[in-house]
Protein backbone atom coordinates (compact mmCIF):
# COMPACT_ATOMS: atom_id res chain seq x y z
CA UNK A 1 210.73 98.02 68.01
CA UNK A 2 208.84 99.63 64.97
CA UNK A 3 206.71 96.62 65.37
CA UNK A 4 205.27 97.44 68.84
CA UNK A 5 205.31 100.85 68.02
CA UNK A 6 203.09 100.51 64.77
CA UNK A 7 200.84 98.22 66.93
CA UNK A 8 200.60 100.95 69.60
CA UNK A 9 199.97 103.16 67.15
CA UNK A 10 197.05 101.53 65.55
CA UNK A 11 195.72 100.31 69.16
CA UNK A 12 195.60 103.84 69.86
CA UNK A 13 193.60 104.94 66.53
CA UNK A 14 190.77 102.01 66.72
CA UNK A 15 190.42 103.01 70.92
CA UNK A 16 190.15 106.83 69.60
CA UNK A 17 187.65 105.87 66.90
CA UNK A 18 185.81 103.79 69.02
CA UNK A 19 185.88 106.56 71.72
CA UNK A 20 184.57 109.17 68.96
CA UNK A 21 181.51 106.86 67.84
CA UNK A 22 180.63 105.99 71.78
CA UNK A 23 180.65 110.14 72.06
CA UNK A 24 177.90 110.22 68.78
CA UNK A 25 176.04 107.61 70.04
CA UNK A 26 176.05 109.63 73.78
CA UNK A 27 174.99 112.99 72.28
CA UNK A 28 172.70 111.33 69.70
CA UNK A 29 170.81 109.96 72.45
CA UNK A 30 170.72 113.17 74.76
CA UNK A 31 168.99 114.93 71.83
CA UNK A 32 166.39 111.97 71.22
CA UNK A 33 165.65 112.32 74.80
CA UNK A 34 165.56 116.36 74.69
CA UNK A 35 163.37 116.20 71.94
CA UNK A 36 160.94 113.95 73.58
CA UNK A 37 160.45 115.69 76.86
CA UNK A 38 160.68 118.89 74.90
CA UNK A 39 156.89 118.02 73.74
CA UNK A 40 155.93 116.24 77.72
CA UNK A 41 157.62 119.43 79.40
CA UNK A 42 155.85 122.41 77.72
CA UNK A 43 153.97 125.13 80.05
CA UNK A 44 150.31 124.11 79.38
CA UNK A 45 148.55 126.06 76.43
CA UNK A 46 147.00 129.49 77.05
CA UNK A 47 144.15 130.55 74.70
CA UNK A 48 144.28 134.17 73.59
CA UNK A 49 140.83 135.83 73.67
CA UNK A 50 141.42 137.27 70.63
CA UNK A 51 141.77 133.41 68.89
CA UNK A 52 138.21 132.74 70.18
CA UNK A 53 137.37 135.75 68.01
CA UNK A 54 139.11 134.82 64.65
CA UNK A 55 137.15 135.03 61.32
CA UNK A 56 137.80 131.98 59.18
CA UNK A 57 135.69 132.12 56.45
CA UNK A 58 138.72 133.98 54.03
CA UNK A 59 136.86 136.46 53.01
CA UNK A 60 139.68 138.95 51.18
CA UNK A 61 137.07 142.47 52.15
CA UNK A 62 137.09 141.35 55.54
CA UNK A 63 138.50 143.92 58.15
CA UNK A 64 140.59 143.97 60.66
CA UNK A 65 140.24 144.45 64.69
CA UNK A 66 142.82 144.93 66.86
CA UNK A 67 142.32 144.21 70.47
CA UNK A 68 144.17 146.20 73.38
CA UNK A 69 143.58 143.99 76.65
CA UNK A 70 145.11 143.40 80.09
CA UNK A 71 147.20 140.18 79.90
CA UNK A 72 145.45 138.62 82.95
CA UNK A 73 142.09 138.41 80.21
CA UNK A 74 143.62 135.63 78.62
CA UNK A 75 144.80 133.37 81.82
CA UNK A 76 141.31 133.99 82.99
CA UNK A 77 139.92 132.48 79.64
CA UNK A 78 141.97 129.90 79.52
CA UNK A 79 141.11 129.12 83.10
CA UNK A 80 137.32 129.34 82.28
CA UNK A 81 138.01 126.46 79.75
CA UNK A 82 140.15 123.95 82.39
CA UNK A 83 137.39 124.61 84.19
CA UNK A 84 134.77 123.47 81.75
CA UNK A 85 136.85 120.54 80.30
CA UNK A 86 134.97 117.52 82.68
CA UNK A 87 131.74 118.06 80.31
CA UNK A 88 131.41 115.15 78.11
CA UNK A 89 131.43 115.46 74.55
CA UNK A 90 129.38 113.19 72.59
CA UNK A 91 128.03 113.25 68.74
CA UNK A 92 129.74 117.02 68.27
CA UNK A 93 127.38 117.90 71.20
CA UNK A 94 127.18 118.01 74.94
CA UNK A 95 125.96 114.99 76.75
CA UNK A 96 126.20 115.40 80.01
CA UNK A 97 129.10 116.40 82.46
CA UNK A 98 130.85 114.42 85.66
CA UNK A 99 128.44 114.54 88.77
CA UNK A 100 126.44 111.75 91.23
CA UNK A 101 123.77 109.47 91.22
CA UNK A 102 122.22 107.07 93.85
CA UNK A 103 122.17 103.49 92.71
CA UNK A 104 118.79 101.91 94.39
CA UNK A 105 119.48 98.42 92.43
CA UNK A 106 121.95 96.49 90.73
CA UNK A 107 121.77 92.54 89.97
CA UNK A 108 122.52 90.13 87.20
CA UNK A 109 120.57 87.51 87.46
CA UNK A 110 117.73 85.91 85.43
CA UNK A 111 114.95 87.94 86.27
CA UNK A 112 116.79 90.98 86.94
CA UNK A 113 114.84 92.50 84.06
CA UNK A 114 111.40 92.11 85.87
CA UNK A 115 112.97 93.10 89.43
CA UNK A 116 114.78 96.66 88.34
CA UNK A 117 111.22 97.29 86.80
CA UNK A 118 109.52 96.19 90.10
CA UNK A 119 112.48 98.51 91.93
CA UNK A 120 111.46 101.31 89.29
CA UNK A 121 108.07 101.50 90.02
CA UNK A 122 108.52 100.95 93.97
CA UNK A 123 110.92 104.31 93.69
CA UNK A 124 108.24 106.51 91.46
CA UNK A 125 105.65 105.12 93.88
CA UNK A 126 107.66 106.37 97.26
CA UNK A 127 109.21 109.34 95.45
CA UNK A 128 106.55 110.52 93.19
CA UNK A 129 107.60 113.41 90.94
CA UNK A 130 104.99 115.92 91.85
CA UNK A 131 106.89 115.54 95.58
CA UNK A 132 110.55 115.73 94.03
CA UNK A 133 110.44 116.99 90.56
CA UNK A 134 114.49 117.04 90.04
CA UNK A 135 114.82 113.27 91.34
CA UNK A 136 114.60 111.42 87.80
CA UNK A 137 115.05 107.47 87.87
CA UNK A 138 117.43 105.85 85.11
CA UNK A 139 117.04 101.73 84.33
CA UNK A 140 120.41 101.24 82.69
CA UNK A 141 121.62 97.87 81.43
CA UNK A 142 125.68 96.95 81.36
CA UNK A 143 127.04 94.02 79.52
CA UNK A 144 127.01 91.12 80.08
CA UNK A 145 123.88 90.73 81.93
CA UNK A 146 123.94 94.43 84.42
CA UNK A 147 120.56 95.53 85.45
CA UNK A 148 121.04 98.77 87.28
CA UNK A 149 118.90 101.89 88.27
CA UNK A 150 120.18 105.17 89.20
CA UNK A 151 118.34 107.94 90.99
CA UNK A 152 118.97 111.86 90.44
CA UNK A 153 121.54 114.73 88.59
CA UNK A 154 123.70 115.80 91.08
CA UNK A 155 126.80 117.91 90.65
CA UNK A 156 128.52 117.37 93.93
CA UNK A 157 128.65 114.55 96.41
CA UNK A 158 126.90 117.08 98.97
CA UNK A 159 123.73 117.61 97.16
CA UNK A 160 123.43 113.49 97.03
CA UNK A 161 123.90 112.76 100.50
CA UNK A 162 120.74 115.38 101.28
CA UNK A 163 118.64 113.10 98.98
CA UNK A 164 120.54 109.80 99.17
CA UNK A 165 119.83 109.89 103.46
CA UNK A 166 116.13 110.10 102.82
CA UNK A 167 116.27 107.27 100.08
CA UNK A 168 118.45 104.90 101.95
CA UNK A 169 116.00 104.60 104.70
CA UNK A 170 113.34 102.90 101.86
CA UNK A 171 116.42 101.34 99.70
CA UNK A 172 119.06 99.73 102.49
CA UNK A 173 121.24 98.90 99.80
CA UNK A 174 121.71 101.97 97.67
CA UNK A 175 125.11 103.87 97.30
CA UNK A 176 126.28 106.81 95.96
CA UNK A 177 128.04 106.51 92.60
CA UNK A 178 130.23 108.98 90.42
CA UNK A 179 128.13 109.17 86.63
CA UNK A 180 127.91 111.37 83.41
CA UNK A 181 124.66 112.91 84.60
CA UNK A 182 122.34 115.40 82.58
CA UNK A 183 123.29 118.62 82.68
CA UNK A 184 121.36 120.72 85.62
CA UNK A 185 117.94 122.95 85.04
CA UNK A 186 119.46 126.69 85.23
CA UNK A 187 115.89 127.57 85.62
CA UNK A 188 115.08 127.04 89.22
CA UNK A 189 112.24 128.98 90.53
């Protein structure tokens, strides 16, 4: 009887042991995953208008300035800079930002060199620039062998479909298409 009681007894310990390391192993792996989503979850970053004003060149006779400011100032900055965020960023400067362009060619074969100039001219000919100063054609080429051109700086779809109806009716098979265009004259007279 002491037998089956010892063996009871040490049954008992090892399933209590085991049950105490499953328990780690369960809580170890509820703070891995709380830890991850801690960084996936956070409230998206708010920029302080007084951060955009810092002075970082540690100068020790440097003064201070305190700044007393509605709390709405800063969601409206940080709102201004969502805003901005689809401008591309190229070479530490600005190369263009997300708008439209009409494609008037596209081809890859042989000649397709000679034709998209043939196309390019055809376009400056129809469209001259004195007639539409703000409708600038671009010959791209695209690996492997991509001839295309690309008609016009548009920010929104609705500006190209004012231009891209008149151009369709000389180019049958040009299409809008979504492209890092230069950024638009602020100067318009």
């Amino acid at each position: 009887m002491k037998e089956i009681n010892k063996s009871l007894e040490s049954v008992f310990y090892l399933s209590a042991n085991c049950y105490f390391c499953r328990m780690i192993r369960k809580l170890f792996l509820l703070l891995v995953i709380l830890g991850f989503s801690e960084g996936f979850g956070q409230a998206q970053y708010i920029v302080k208008s007084s951060d955009l004003i810092k002075r970082t060149d540690g100068n020790p006779r440097a003064g201070k300035v305190n700044i007393m400011e509605e709390p709405a100032l800063d969601t409206l900055v940080s709102r201004y800079i969502l805003a901005n965020k689809n401008q591309i960023e190229r070479n530490g400067g600005y190369a263009g930002m997300e708008g439209f362009r009409i494609q008037i060619y596209s081809s890859s074969a042989r000649n397709a060199k000679e034709e998209s100039s043939k196309a390019n001219q055809e376009f400056l000919t129809k469209f001259p620039e004195s007639q539409y100063p703000n409708l600038k054609s671009y010959r791209q080429f695209a690996p492997p062998v991509y001839y295309k051109i690309r008609v016009g700086d548009f920010r929104t779809k609705t500006e190209a479909t004012k231009l891209f109806l008149l151009i369709s009716k000389e180019f049958p098979n040009s299409y809008l298409v979504p492209d890092i265009i230069n950024f638009p004259d602020l100067n318009t007279k």
